[in-house]
N, C-alpha and C. Protein backbone atom coordinates (compact mmCIF):
# COMPACT_ATOMS: atom_id res chain seq x y z
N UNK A 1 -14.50 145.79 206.47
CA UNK A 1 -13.39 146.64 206.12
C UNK A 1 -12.95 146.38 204.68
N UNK A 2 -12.74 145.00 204.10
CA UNK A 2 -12.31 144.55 202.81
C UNK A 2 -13.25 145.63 201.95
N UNK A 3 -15.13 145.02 202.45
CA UNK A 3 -16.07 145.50 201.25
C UNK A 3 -15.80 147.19 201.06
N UNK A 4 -15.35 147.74 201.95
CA UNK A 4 -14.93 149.47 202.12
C UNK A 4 -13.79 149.48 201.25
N UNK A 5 -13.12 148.87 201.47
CA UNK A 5 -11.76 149.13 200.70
C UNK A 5 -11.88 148.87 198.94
N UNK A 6 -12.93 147.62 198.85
CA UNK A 6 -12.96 147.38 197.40
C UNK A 6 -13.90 148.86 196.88
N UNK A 7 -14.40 149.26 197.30
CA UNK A 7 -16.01 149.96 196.88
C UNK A 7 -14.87 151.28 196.81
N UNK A 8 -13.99 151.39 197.69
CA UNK A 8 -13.04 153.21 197.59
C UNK A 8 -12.16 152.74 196.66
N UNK A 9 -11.22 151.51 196.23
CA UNK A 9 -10.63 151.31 194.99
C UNK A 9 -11.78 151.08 193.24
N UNK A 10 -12.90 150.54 193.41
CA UNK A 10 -13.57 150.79 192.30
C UNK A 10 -13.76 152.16 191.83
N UNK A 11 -14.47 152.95 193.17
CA UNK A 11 -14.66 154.60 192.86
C UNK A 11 -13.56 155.24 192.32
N UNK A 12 -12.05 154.77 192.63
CA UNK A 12 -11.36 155.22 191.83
C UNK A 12 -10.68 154.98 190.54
N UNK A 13 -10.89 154.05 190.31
CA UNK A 13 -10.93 153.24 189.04
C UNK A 13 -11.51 154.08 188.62
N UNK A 14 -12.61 154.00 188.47
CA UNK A 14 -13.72 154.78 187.62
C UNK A 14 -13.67 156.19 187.54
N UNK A 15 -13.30 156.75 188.64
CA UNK A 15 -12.99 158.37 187.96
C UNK A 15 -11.86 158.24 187.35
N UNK A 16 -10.66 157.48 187.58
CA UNK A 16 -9.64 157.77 186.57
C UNK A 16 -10.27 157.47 184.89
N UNK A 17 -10.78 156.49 185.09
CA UNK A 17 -11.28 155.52 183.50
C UNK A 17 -11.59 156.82 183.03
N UNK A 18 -13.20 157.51 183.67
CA UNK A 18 -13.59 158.37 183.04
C UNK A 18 -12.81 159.50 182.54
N UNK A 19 -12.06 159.97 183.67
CA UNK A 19 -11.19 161.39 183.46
C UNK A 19 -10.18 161.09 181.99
N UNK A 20 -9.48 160.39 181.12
CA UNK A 20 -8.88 159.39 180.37
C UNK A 20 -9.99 159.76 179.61
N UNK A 21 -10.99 159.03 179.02
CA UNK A 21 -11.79 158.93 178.37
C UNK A 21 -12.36 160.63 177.88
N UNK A 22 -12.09 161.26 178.65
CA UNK A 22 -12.81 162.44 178.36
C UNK A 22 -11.41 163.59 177.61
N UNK A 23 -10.30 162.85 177.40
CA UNK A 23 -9.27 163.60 176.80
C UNK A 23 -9.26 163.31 175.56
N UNK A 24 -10.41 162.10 174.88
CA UNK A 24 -10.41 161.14 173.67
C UNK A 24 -11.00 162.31 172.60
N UNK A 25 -10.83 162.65 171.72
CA UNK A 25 -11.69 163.18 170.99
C UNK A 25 -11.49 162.82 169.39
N UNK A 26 -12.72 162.89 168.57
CA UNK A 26 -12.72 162.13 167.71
C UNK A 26 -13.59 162.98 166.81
N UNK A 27 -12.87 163.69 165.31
CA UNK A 27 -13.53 164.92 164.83
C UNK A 27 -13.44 163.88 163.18
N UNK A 28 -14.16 164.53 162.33
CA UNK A 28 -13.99 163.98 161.25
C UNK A 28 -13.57 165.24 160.13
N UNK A 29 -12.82 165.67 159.24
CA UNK A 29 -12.27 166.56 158.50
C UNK A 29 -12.28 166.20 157.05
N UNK A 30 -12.96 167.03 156.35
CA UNK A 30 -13.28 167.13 155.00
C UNK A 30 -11.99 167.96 154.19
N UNK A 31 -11.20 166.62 153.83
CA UNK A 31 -9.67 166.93 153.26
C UNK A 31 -9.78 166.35 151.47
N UNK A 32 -9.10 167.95 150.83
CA UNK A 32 -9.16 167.22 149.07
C UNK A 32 -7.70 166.41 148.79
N UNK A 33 -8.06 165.83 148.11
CA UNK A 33 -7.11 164.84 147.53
C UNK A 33 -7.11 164.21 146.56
N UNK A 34 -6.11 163.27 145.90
CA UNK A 34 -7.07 162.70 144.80
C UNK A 34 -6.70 161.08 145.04
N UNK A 35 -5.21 160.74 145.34
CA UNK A 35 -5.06 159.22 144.87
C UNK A 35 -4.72 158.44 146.35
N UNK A 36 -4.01 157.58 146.25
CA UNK A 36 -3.20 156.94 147.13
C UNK A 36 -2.31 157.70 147.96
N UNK A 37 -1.27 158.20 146.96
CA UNK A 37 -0.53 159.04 147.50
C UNK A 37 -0.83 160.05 148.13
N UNK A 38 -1.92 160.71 147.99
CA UNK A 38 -2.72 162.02 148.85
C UNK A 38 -3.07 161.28 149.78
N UNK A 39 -3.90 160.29 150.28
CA UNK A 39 -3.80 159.17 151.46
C UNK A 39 -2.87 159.16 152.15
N UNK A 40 -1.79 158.57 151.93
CA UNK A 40 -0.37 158.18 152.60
C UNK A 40 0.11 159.66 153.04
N UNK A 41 -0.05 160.95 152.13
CA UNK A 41 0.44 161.93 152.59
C UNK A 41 -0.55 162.87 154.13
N UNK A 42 -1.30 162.68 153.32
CA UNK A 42 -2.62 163.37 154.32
C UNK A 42 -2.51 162.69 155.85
N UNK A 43 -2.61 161.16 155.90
CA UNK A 43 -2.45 160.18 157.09
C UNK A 43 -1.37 160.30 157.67
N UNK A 44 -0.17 161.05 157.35
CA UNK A 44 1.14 160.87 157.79
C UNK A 44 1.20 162.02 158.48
N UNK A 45 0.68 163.31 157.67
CA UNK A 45 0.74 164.65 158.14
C UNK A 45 -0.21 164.32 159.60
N UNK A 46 -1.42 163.65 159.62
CA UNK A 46 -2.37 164.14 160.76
C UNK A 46 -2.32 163.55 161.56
N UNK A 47 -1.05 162.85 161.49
CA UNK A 47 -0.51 161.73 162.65
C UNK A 47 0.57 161.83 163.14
N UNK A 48 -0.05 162.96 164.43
CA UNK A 48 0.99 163.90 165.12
C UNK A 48 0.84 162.99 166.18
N UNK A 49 1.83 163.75 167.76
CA UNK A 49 2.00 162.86 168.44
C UNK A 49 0.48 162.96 169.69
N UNK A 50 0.05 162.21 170.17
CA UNK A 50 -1.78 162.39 170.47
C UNK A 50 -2.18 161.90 169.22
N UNK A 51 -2.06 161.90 168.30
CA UNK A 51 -3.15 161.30 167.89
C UNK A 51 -3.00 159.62 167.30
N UNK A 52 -4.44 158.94 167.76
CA UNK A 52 -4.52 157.30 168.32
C UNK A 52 -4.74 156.68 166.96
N UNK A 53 -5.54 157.22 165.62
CA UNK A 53 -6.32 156.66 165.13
C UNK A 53 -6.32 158.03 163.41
N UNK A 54 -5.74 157.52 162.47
CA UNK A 54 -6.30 158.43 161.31
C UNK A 54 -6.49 157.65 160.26
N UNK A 55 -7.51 158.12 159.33
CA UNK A 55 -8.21 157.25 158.29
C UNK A 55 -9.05 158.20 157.02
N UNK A 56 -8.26 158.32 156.28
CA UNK A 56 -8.63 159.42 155.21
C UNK A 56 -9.25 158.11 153.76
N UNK A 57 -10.33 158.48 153.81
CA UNK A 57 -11.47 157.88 152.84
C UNK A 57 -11.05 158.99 151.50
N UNK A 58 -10.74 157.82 150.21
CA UNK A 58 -10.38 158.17 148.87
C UNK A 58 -11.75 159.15 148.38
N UNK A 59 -12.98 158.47 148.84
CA UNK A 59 -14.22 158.66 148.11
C UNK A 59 -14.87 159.71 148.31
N UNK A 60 -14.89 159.95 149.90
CA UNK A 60 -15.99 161.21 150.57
C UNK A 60 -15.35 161.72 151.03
N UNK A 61 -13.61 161.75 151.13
CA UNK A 61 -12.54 162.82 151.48
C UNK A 61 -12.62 163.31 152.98
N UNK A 62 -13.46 162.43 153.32
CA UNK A 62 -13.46 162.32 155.13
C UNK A 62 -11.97 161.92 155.71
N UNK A 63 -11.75 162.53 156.87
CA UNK A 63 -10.42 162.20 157.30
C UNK A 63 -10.91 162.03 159.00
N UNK A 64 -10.62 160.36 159.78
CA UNK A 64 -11.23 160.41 161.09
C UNK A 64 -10.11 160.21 161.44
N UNK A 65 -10.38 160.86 162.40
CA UNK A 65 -9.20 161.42 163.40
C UNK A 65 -9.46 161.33 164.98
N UNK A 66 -8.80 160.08 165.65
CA UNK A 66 -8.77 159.93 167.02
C UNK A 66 -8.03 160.74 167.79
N UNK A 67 -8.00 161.41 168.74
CA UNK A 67 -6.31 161.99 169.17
C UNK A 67 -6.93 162.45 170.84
N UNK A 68 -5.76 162.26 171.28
CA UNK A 68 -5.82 163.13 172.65
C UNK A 68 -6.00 164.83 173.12
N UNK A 69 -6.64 165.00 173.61
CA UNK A 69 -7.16 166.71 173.42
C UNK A 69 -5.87 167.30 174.22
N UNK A 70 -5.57 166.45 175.54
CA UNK A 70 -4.33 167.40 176.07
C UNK A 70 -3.19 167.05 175.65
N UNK A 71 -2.40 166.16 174.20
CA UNK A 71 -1.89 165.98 173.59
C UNK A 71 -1.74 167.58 172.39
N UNK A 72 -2.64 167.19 172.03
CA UNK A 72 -2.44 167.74 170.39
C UNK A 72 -4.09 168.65 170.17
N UNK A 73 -4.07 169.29 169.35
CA UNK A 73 -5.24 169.69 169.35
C UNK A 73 -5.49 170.31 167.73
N UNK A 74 -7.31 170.11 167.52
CA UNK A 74 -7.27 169.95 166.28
C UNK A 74 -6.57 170.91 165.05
N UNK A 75 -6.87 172.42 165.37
CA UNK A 75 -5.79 173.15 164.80
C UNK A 75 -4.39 173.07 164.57
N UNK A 76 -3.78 172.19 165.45
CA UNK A 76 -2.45 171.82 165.16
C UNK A 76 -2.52 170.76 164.06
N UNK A 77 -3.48 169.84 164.01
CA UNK A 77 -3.41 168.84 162.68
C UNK A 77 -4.13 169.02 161.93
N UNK A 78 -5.02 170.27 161.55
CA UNK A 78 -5.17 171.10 160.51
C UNK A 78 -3.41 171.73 159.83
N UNK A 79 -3.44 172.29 161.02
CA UNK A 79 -1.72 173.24 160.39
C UNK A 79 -1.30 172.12 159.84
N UNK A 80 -0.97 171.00 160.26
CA UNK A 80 -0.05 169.72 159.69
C UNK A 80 -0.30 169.69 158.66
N UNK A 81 -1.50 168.84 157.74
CA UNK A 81 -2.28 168.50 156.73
C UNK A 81 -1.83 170.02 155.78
N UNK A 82 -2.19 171.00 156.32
CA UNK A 82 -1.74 172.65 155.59
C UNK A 82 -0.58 172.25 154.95
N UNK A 83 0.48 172.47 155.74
CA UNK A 83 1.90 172.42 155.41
C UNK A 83 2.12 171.25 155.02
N UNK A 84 1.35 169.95 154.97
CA UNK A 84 1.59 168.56 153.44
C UNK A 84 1.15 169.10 152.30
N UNK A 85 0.93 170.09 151.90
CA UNK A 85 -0.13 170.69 150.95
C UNK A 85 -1.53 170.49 150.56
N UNK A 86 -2.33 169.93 151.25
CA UNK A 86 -3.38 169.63 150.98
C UNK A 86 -4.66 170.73 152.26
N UNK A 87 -5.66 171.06 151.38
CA UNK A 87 -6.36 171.45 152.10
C UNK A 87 -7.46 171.29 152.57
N UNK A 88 -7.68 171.92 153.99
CA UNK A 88 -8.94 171.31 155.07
C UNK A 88 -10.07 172.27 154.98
N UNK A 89 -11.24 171.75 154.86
CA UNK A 89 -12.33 172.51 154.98
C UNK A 89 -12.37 173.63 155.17
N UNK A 90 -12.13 174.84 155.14
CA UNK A 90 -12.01 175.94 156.13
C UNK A 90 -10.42 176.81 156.70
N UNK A 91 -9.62 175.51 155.72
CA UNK A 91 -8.24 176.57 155.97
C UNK A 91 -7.64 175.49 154.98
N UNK A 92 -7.34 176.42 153.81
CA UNK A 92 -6.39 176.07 153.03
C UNK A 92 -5.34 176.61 153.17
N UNK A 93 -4.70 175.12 152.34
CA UNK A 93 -3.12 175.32 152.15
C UNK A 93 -2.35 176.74 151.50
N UNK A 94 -1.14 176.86 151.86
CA UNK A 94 -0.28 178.37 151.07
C UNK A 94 -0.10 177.82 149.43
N UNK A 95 0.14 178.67 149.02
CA UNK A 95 0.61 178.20 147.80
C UNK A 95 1.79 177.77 147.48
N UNK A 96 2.49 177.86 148.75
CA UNK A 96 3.92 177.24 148.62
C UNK A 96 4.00 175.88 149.26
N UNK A 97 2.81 175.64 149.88
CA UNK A 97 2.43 174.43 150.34
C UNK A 97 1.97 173.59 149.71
N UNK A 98 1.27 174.07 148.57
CA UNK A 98 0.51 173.07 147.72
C UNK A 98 1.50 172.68 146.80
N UNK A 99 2.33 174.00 146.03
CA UNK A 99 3.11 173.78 145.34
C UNK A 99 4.36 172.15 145.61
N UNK A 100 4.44 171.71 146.84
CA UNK A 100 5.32 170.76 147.32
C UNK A 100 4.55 169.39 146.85
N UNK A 101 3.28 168.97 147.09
CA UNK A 101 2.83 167.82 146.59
C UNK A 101 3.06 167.96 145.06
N UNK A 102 3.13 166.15 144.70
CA UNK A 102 3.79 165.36 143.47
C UNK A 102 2.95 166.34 142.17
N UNK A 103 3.41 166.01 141.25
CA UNK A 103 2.67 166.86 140.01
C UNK A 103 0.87 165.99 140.15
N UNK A 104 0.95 164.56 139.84
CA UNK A 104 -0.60 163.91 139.85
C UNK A 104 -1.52 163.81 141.68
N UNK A 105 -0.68 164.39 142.38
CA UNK A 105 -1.69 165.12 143.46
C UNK A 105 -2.70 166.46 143.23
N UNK A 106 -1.90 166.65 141.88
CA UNK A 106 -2.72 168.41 142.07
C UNK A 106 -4.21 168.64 142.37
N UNK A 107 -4.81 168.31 143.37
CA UNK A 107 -6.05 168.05 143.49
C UNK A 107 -6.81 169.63 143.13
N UNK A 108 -6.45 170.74 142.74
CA UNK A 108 -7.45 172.14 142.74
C UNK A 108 -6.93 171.97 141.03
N UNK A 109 -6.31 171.17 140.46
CA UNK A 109 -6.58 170.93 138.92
C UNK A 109 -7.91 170.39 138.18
N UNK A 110 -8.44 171.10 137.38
CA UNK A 110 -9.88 170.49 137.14
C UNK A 110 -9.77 169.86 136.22
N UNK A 111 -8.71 169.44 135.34
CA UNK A 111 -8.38 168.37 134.49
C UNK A 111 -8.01 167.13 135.34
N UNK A 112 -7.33 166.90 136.48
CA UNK A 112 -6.83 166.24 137.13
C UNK A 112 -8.20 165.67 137.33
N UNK A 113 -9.10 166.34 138.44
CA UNK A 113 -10.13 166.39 138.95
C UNK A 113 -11.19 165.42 137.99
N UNK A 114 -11.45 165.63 137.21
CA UNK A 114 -11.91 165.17 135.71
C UNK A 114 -12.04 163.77 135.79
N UNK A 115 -10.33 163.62 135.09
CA UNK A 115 -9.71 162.20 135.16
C UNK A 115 -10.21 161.22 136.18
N UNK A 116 -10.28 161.80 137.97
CA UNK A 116 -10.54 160.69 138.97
C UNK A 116 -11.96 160.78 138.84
N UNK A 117 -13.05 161.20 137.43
CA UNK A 117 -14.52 161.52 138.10
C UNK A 117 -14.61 162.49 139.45
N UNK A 118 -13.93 163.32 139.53
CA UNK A 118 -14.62 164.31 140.38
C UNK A 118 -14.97 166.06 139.76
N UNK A 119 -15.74 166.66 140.93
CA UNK A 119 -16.10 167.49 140.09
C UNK A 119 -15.46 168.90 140.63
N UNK A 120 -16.12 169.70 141.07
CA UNK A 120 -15.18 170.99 141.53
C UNK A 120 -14.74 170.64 142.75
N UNK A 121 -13.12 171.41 143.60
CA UNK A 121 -12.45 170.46 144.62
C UNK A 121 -13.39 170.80 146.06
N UNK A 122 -13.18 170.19 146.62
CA UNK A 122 -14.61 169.89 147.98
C UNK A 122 -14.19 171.48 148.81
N UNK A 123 -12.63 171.82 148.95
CA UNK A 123 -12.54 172.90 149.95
C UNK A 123 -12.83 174.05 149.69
N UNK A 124 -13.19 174.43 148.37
CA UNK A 124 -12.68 175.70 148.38
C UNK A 124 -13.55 176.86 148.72
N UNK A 125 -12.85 177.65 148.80
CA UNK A 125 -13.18 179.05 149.28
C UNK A 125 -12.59 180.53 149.04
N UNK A 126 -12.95 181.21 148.89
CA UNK A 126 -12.62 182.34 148.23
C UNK A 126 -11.16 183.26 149.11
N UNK A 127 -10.23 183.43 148.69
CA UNK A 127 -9.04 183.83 149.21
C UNK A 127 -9.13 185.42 149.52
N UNK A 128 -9.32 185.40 150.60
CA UNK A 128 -8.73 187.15 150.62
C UNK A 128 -7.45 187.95 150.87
């Protein structure tokens, strides 16, 4: 009777573990920026509530992003990152959005751009 009872409490262990595990999702987002402060801003914006884990790389403008799927979901911390002014692969910021980051954030400045060694800004795309 015990070995029955342990073997129907493991089985459920384990579908819960799994069911949990399968709400985890973990995307990586190609965000422009230029300094520290685009860091601190970018990480703050995409760290809504669900999400476990964010980590925006200065260099390759990767942004990893842990979060709960029935929490939060990735379009919502796209919109976030939007409205910090900075923009995501595939959906840029308003111009009244960008306009809000510091003057030496201006990351779609190609003098700015210049200065950190970089070359044209990673998102862009043609506005219609």
């Amino acid at each position: 009777m015990k070995k029955i009872t342990y073997t129907l409490i493991a089985a459920v262990l384990i579908t819960l573990s799994a069911t949990a595990q399968s709400k985890i999702t973990k995307i990586i987002l190609e965000v422009d920026g230029l300094c520290g402060m685009c860091k601190e801003r970018i990480e703050n914006a995409a760290y809504l509530t669900g999400v476990k884990q964010v980590n925006w790389d200065k260099t390759t403008h990767e942004l990893d992003v842990v979060f709960r799927n029935d929490k939060v979901s990735e379009e919502e911390i796209i919109a976030s990152i939007n409205n910090a002014g900075h923009d995501v692969k595939g959906s840029l910021a308003s111009a009244e959005q960008y306009e809000q980051i510091h003057g030496c954030c201006r990351f779609r400045d190609s003098n700015l751009r210049s200065k950190y060694g970089l070359s044209e800004a990673l998102c862009t795309e043609e506005k219609k």
